[in-house]
C-alpha atoms as a PDB file:
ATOM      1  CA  UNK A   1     -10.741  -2.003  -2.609  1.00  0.00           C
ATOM      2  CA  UNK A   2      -9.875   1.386  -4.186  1.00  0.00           C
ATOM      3  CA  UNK A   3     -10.386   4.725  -2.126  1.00  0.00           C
ATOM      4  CA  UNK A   4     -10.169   8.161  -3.563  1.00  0.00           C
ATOM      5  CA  UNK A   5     -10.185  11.085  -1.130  1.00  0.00           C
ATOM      6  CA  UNK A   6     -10.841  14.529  -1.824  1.00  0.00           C
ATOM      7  CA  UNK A   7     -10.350  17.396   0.783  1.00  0.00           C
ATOM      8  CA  UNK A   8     -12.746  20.036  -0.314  1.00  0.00           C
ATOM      9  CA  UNK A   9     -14.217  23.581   1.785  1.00  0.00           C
ATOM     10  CA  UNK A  10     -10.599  24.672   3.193  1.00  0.00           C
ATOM     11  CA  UNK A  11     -10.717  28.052   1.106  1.00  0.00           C
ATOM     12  CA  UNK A  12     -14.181  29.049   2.384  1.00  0.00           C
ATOM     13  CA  UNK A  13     -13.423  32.430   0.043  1.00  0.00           C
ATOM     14  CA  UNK A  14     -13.607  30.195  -3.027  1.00  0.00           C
ATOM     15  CA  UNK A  15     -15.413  32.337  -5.996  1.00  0.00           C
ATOM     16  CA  UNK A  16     -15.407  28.790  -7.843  1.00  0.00           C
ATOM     17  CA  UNK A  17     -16.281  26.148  -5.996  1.00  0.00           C
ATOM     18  CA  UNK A  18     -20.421  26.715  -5.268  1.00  0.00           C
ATOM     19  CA  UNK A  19     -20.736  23.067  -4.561  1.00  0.00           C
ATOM     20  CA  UNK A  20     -20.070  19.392  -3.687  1.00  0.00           C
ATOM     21  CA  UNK A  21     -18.355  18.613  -7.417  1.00  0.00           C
ATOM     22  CA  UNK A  22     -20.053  15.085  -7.855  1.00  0.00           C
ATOM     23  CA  UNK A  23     -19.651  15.255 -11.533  1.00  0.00           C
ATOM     24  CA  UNK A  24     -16.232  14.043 -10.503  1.00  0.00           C
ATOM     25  CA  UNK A  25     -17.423  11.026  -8.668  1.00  0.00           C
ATOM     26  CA  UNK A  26     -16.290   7.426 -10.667  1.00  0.00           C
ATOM     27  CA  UNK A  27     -19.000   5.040  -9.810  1.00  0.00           C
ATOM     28  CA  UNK A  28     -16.431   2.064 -10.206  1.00  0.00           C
ATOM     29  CA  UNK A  29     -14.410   3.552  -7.096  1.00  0.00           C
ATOM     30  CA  UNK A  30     -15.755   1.586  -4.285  1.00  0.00           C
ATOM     31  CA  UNK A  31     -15.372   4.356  -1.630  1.00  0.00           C
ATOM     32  CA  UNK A  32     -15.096   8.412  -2.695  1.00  0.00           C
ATOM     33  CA  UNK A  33     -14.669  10.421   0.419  1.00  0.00           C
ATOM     34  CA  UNK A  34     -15.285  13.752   0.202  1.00  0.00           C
ATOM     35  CA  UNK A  35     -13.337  15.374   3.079  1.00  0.00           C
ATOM     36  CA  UNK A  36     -14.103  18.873   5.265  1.00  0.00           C
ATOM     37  CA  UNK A  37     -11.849  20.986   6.354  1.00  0.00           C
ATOM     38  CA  UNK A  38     -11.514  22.509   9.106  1.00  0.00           C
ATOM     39  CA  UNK A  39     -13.368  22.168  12.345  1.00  0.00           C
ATOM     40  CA  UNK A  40     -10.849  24.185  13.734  1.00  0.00           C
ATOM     41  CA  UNK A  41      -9.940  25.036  17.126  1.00  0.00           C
ATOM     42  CA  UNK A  42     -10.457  28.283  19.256  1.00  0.00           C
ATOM     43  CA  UNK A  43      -7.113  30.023  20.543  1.00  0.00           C
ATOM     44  CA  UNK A  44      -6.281  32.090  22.912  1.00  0.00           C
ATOM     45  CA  UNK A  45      -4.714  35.704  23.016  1.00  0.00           C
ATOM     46  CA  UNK A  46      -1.444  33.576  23.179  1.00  0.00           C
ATOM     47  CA  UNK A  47      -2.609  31.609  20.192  1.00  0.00           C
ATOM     48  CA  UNK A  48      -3.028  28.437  22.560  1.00  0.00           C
ATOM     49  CA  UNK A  49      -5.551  26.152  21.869  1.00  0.00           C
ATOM     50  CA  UNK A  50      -8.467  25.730  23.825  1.00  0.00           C
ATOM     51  CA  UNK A  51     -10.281  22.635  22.667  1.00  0.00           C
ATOM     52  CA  UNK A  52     -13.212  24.367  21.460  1.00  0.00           C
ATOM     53  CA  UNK A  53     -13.658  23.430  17.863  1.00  0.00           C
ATOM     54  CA  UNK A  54     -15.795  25.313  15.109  1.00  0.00           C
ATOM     55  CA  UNK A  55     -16.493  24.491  11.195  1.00  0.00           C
ATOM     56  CA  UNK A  56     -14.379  26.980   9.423  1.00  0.00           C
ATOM     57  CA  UNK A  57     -15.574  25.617   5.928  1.00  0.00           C
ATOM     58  CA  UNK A  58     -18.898  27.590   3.927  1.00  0.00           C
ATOM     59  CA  UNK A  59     -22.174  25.970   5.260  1.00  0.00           C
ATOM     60  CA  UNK A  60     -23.719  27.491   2.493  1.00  0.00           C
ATOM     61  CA  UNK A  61     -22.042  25.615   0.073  1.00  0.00           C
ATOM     62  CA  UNK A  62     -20.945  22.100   1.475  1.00  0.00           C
ATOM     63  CA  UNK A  63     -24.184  22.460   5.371  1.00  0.00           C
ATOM     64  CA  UNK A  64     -26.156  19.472   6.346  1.00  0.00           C
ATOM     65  CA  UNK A  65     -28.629  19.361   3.597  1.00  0.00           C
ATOM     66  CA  UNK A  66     -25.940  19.711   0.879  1.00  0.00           C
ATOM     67  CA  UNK A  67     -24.270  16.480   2.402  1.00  0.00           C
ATOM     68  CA  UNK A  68     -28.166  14.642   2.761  1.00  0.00           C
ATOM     69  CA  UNK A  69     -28.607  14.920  -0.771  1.00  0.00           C
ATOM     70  CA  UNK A  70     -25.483  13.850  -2.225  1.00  0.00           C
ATOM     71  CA  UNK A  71     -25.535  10.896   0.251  1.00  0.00           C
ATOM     72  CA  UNK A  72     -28.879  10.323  -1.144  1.00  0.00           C
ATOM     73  CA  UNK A  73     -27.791   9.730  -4.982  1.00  0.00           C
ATOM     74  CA  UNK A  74     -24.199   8.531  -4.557  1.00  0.00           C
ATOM     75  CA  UNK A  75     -24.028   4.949  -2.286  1.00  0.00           C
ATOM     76  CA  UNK A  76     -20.272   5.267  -2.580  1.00  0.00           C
ATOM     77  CA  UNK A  77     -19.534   8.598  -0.987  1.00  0.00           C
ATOM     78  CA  UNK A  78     -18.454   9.170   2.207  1.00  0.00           C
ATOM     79  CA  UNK A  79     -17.932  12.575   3.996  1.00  0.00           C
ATOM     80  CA  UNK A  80     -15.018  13.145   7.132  1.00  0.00           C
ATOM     81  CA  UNK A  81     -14.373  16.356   8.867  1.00  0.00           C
ATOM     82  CA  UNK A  82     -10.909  17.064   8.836  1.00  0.00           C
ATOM     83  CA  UNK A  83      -9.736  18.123  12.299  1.00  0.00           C
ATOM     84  CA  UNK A  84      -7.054  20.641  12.918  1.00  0.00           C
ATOM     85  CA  UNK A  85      -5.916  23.270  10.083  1.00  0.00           C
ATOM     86  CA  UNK A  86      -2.669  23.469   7.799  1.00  0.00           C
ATOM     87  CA  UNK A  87      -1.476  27.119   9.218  1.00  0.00           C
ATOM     88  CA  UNK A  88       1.088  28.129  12.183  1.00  0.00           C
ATOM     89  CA  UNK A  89      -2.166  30.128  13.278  1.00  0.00           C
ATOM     90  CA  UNK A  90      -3.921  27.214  13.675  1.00  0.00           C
ATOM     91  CA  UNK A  91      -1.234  24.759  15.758  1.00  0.00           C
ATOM     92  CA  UNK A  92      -1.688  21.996  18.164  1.00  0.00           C
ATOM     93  CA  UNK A  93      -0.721  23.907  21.328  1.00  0.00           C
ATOM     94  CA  UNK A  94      -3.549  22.923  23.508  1.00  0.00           C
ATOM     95  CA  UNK A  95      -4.177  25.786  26.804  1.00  0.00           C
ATOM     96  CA  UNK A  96      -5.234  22.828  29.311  1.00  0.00           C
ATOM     97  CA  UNK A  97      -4.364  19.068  30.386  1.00  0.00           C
ATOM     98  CA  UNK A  98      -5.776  16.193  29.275  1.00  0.00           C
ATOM     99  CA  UNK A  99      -9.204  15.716  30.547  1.00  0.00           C
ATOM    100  CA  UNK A 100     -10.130  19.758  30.036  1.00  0.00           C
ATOM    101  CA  UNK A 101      -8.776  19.996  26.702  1.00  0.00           C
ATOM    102  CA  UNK A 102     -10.385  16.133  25.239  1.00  0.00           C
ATOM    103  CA  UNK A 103     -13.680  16.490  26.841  1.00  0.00           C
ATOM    104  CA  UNK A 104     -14.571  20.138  25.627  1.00  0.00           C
ATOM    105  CA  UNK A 105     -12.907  18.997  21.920  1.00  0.00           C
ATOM    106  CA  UNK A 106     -15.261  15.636  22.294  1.00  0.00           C
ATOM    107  CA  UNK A 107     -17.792  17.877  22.960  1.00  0.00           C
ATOM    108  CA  UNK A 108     -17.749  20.501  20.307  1.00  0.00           C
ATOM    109  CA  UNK A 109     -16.920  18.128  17.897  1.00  0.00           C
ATOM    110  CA  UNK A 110     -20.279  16.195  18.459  1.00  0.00           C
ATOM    111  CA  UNK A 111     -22.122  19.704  17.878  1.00  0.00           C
ATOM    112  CA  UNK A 112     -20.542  19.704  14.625  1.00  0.00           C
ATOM    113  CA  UNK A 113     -21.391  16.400  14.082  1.00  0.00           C
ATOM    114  CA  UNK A 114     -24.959  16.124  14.993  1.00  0.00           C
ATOM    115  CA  UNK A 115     -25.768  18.533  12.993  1.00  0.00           C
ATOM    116  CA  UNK A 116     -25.707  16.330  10.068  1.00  0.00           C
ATOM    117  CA  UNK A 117     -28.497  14.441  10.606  1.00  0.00           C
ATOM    118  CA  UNK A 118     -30.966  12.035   7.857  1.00  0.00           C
ATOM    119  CA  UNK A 119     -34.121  12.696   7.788  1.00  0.00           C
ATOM    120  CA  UNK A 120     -34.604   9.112   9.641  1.00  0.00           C
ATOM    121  CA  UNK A 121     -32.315  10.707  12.398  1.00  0.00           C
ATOM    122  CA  UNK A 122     -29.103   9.329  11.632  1.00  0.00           C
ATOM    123  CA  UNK A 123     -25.662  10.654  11.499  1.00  0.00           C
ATOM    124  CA  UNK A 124     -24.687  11.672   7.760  1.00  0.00           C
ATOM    125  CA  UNK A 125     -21.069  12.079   8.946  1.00  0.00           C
ATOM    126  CA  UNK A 126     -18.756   9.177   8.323  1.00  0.00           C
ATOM    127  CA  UNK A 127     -15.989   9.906   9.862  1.00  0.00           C
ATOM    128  CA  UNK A 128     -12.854  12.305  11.149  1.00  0.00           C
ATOM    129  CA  UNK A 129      -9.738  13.055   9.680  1.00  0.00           C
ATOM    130  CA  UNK A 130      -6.539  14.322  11.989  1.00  0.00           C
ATOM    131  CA  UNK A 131      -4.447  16.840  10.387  1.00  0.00           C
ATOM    132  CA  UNK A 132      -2.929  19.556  12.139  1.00  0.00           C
ATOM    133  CA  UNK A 133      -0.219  20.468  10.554  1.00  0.00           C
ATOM    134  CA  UNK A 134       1.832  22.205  12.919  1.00  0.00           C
ATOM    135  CA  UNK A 135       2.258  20.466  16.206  1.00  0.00           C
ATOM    136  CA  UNK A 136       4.528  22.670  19.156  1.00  0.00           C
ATOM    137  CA  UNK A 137       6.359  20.274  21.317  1.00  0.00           C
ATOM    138  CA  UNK A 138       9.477  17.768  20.845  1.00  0.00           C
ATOM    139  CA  UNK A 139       9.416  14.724  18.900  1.00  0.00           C
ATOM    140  CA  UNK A 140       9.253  13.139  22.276  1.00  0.00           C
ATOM    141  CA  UNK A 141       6.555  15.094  23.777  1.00  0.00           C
ATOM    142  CA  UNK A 142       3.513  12.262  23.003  1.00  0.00           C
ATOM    143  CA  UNK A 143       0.605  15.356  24.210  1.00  0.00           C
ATOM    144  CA  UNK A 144      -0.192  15.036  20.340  1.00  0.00           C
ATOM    145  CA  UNK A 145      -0.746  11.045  20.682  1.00  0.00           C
ATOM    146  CA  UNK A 146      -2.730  11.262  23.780  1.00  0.00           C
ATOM    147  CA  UNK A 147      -4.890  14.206  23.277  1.00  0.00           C
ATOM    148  CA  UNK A 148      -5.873  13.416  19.875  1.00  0.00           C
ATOM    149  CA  UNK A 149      -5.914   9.590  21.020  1.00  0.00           C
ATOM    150  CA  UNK A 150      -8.755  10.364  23.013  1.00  0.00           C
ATOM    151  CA  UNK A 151     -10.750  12.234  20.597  1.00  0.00           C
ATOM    152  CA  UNK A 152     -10.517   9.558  18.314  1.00  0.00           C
ATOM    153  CA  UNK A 153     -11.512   7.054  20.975  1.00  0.00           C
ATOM    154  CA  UNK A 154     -14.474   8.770  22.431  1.00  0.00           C
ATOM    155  CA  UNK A 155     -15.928   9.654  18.845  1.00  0.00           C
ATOM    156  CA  UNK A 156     -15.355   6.552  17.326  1.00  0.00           C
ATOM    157  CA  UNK A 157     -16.844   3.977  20.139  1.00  0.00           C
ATOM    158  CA  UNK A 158     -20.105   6.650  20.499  1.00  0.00           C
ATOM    159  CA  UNK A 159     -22.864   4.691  19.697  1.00  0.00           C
ATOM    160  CA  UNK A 160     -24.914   7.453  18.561  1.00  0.00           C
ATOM    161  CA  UNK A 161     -22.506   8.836  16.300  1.00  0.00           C
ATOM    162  CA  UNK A 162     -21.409   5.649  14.771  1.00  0.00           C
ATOM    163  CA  UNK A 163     -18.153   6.900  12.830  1.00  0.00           C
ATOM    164  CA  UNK A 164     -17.088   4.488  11.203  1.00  0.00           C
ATOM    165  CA  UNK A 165     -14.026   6.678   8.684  1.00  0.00           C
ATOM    166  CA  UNK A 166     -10.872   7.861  11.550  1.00  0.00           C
ATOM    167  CA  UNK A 167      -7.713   8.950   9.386  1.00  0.00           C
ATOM    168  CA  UNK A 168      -4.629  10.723   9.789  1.00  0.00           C
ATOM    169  CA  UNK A 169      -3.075  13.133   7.726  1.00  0.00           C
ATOM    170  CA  UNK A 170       1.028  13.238   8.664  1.00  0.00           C
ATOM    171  CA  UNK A 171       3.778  14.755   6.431  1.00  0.00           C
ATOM    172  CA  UNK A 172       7.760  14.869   6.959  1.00  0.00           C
ATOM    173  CA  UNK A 173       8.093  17.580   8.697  1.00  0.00           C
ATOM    174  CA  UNK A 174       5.735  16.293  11.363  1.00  0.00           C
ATOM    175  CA  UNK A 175       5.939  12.245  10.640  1.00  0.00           C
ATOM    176  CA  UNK A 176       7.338  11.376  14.544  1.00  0.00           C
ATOM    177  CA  UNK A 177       4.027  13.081  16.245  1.00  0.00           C
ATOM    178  CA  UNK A 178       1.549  11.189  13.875  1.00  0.00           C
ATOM    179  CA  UNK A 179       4.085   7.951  14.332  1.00  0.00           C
ATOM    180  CA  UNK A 180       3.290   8.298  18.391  1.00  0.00           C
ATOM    181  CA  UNK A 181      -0.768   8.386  17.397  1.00  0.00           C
ATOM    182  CA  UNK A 182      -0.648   5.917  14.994  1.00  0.00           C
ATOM    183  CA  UNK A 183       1.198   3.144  16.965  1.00  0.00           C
ATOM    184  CA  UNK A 184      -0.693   3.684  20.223  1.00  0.00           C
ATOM    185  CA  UNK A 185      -4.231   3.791  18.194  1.00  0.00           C
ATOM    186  CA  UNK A 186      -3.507   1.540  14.924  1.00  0.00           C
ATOM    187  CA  UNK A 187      -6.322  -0.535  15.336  1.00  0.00           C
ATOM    188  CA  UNK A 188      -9.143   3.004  15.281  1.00  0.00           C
ATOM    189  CA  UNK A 189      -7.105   4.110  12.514  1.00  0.00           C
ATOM    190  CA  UNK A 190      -8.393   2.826   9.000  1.00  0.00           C
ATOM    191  CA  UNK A 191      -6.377   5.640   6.568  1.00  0.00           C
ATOM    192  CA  UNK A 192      -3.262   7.302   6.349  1.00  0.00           C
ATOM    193  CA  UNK A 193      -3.335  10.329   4.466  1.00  0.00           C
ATOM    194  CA  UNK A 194       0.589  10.913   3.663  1.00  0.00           C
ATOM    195  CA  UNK A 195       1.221  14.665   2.195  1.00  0.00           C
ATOM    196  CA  UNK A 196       4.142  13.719   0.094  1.00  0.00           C
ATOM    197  CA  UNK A 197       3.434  17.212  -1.216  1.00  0.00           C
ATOM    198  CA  UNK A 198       4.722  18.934   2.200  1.00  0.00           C
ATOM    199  CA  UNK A 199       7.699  17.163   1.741  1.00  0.00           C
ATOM    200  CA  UNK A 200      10.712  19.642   2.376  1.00  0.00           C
ATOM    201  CA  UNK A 201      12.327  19.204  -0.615  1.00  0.00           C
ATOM    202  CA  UNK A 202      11.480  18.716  -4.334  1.00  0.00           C
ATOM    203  CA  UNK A 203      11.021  15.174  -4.900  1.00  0.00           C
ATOM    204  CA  UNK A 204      12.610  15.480  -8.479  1.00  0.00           C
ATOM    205  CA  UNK A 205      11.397  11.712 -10.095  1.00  0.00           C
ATOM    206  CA  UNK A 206       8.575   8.917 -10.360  1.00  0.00           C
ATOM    207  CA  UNK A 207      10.708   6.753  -9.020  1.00  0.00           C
ATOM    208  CA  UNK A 208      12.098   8.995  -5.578  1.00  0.00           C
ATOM    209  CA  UNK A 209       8.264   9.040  -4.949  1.00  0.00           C
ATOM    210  CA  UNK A 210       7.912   5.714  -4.793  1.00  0.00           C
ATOM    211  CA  UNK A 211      10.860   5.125  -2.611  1.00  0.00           C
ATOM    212  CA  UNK A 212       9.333   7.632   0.201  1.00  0.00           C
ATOM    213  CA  UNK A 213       5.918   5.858  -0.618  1.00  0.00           C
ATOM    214  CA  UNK A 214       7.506   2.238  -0.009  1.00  0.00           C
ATOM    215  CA  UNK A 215       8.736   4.155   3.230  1.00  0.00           C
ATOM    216  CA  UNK A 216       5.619   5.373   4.692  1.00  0.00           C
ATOM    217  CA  UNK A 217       4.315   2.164   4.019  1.00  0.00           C
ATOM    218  CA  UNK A 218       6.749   0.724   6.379  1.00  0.00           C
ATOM    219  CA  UNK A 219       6.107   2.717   8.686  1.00  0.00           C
ATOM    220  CA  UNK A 220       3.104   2.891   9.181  1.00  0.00           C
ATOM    221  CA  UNK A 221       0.841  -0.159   7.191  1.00  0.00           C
ATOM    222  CA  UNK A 222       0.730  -1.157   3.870  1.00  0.00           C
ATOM    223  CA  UNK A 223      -2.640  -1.542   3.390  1.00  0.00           C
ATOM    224  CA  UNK A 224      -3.732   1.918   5.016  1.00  0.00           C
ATOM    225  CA  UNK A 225      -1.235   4.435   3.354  1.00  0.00           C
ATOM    226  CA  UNK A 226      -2.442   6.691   0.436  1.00  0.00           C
ATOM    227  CA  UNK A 227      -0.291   8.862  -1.135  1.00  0.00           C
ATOM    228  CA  UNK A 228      -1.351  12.487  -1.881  1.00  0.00           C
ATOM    229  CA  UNK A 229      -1.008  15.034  -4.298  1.00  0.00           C
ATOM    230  CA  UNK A 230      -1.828  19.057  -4.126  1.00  0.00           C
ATOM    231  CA  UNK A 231      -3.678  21.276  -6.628  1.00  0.00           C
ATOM    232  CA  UNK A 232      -2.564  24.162  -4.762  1.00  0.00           C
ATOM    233  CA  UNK A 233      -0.113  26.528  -6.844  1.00  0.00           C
ATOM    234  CA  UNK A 234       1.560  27.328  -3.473  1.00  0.00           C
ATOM    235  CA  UNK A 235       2.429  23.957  -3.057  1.00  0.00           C
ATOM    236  CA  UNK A 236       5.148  22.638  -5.870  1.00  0.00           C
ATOM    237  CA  UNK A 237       7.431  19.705  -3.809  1.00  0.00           C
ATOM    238  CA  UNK A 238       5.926  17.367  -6.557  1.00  0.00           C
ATOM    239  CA  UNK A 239       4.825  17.768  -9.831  1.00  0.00           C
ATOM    240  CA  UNK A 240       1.816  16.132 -11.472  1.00  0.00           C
ATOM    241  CA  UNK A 241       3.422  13.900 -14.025  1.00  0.00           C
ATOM    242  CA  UNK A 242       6.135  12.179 -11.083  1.00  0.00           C
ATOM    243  CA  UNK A 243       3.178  11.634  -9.095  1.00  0.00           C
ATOM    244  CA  UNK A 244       0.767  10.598 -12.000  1.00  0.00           C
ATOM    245  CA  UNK A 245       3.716   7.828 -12.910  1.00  0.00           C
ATOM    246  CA  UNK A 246       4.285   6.948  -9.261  1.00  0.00           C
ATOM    247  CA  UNK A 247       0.679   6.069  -8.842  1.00  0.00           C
ATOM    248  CA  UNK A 248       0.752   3.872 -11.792  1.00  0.00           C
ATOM    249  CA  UNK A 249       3.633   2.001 -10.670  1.00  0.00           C
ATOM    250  CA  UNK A 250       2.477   1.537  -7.838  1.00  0.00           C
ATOM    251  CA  UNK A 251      -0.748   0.479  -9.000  1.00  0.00           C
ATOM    252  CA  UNK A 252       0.605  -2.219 -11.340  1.00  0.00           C
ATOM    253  CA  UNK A 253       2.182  -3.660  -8.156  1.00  0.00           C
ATOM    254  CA  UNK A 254      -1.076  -3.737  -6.066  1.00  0.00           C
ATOM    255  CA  UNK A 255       0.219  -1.602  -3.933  1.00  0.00           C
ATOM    256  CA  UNK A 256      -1.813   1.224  -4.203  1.00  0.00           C
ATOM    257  CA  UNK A 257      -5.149   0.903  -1.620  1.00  0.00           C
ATOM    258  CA  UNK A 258      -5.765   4.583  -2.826  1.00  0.00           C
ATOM    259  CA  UNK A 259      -5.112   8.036  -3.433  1.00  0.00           C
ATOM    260  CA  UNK A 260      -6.467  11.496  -2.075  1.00  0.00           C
ATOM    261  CA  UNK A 261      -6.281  15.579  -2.903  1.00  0.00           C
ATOM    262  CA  UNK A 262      -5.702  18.477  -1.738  1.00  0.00           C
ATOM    263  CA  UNK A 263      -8.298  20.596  -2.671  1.00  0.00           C
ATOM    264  CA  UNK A 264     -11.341  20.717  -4.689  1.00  0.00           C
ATOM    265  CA  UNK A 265     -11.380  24.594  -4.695  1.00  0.00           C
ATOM    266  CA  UNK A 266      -7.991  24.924  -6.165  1.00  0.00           C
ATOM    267  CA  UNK A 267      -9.080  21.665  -8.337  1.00  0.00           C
ATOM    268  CA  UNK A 268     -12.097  23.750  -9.520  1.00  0.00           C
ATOM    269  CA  UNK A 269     -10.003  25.925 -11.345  1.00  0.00           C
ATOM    270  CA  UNK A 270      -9.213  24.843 -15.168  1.00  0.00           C
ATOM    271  CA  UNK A 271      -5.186  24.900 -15.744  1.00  0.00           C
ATOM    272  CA  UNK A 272      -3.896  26.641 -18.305  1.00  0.00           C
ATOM    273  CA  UNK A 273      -5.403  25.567 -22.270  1.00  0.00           C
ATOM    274  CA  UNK A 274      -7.961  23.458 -20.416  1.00  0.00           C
ATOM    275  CA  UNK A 275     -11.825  24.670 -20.192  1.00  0.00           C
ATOM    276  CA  UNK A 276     -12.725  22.663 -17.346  1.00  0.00           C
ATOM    277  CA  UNK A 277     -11.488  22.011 -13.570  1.00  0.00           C
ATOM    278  CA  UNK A 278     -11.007  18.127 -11.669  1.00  0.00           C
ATOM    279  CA  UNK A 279      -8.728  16.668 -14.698  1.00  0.00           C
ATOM    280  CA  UNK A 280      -6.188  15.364 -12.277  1.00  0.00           C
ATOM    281  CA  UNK A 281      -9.209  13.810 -10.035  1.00  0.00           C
ATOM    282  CA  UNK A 282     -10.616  12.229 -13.004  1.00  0.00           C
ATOM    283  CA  UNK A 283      -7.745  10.342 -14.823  1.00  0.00           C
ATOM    284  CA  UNK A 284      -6.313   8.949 -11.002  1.00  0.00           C
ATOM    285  CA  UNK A 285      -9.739   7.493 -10.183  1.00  0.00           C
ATOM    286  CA  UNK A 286      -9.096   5.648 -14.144  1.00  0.00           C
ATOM    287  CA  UNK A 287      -6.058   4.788 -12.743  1.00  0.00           C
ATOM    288  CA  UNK A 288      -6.811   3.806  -9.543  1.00  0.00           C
ATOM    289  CA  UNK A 289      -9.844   1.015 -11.033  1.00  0.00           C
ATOM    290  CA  UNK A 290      -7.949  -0.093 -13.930  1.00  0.00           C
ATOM    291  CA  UNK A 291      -6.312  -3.399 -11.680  1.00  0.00           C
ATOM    292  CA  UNK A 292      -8.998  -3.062  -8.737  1.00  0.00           C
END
């Protein structure tokens, strides 16, 4: 089973990216997820959050018909909305308890989702990704676990929604929060999303990359941890080649269930002496097929 992931819409003021990039898409993957980001939350005056979530990504480029068609041609692609946003303005600090805060996120979420629809009347969205990077409270305060523990719950088991795709996307700096959602909900949980690339140092080698990966996969699960890599200048923790190298090691071990980026609309952007964008995306999915 090989999985590449591919967060794409999270710079809605992209002057590159006009579309879903499935030129990019290796037919020999057996499951290319294209993810959304954000639906993102409403906040307060006091920047608290209120549970009320809203695409943030352009409809015009990646709406409900884009999605139809691509779903149409490509029996391997999958599409998740990405829950949360990678910002401090856009934190987990929910306004309300429990039961306020869930059922209006449940709630607006479903908008979201339902407007995806088939033709036939069924749900084009696969699934929902978790990934707020900044979370306010202690490493013991488990609001994170059971707020978002519910979302996942009541999304997942809704018959009319049928997700089928729930992931989480933790990095160092907020690894004990994700820990708490992961162990009380490991059975809803099919991906881990790790963002070796927020790591708060430089990971300087191949091999220190695949020491934290062997890490993560501890714990959390071997079979559900895929290491990530970012196209984003702003983000340099990692370079390309340690990662590249990691990823082949790891492959050649069979330890490697798959591999995801972030983003398409920095991806979209050729690097310098090269006349076309998605090289990186390209040469991993070779990578990722050569032993599946």
């Amino acid at each position: 089973m090989s999985i590449f992931r591919e967060y794409i819409g999270v710079k809605p003021s992209s002057k590159v990216l006009r579309n879903f990039p499935t030129e990019i898409i290796n037919s020999d993957i057996n499951e290319f997820h294209f993810i959304l980001g954000f639906a993102s939350e409403e906040y307060d005056n006091s920047n608290k959050g209120t549970g009320v979530f809203k695409e943030s990504w352009n409809v015009d480029y990646f709406g409900p018909d884009d999605v139809r068609t691509m779903k149409e041609k490509y029996a391997n692609v999958k599409v998740v909305i990405s829950i949360g946003g990678r910002d401090s303005k856009t934190p987990f600090d929910p306004l309300t308890g429990l039961e306020e805060w869930s059922k209006k996120a449940v709630e607006s979420l479903k908008r979201i989702i339902g407007k995806y629809k088939s033709s036939s009347g069924d749900n084009t969205i696969d699934g929902i990704d978790i990934n707020y990077q900044y979370i306010h409270g202690s490493e013991s305060d488990r609001r994170f676990a059971n707020y978002l523990g519910r979302v996942i719950t009541e999304l997942k088991y809704n018959t009319d929604l049928r997700i089928n795709v729930v992931s989480i996307a933790p990095s160092p700096n907020n690894d004990t929060h994700y820990l708490n959602l992961y162990s009380a909900n490991k059975d809803d949980i099919n991906w881990v999303d790790y963002k070796f690339y927020n790591n708060p140092y430089v990971i300087s080698s191949s091999d220190e990359f695949v020491n934290l990966y062997n890490e993560a996969e501890k714990a959390y699960c071997p079979e559900k941890v895929l290491p990530g890599l970012s196209t984003d200048p702003a983000d340099g923790k990692m370079s390309w080649e340690n990662f590249i190298v990691g990823c082949i090691l790891l492959n050649q071990e069979s330890k490697l269930p798959g591999i995801f980026i972030w983003n398409a609309n920095d991806s979209a952007i050729p690097v310098p002496g090269e006349n076309k964008g998605f090289l990186l995306e390209i040469f991993l999915q070779r990578v990722l097929v050569q032993t599946n």
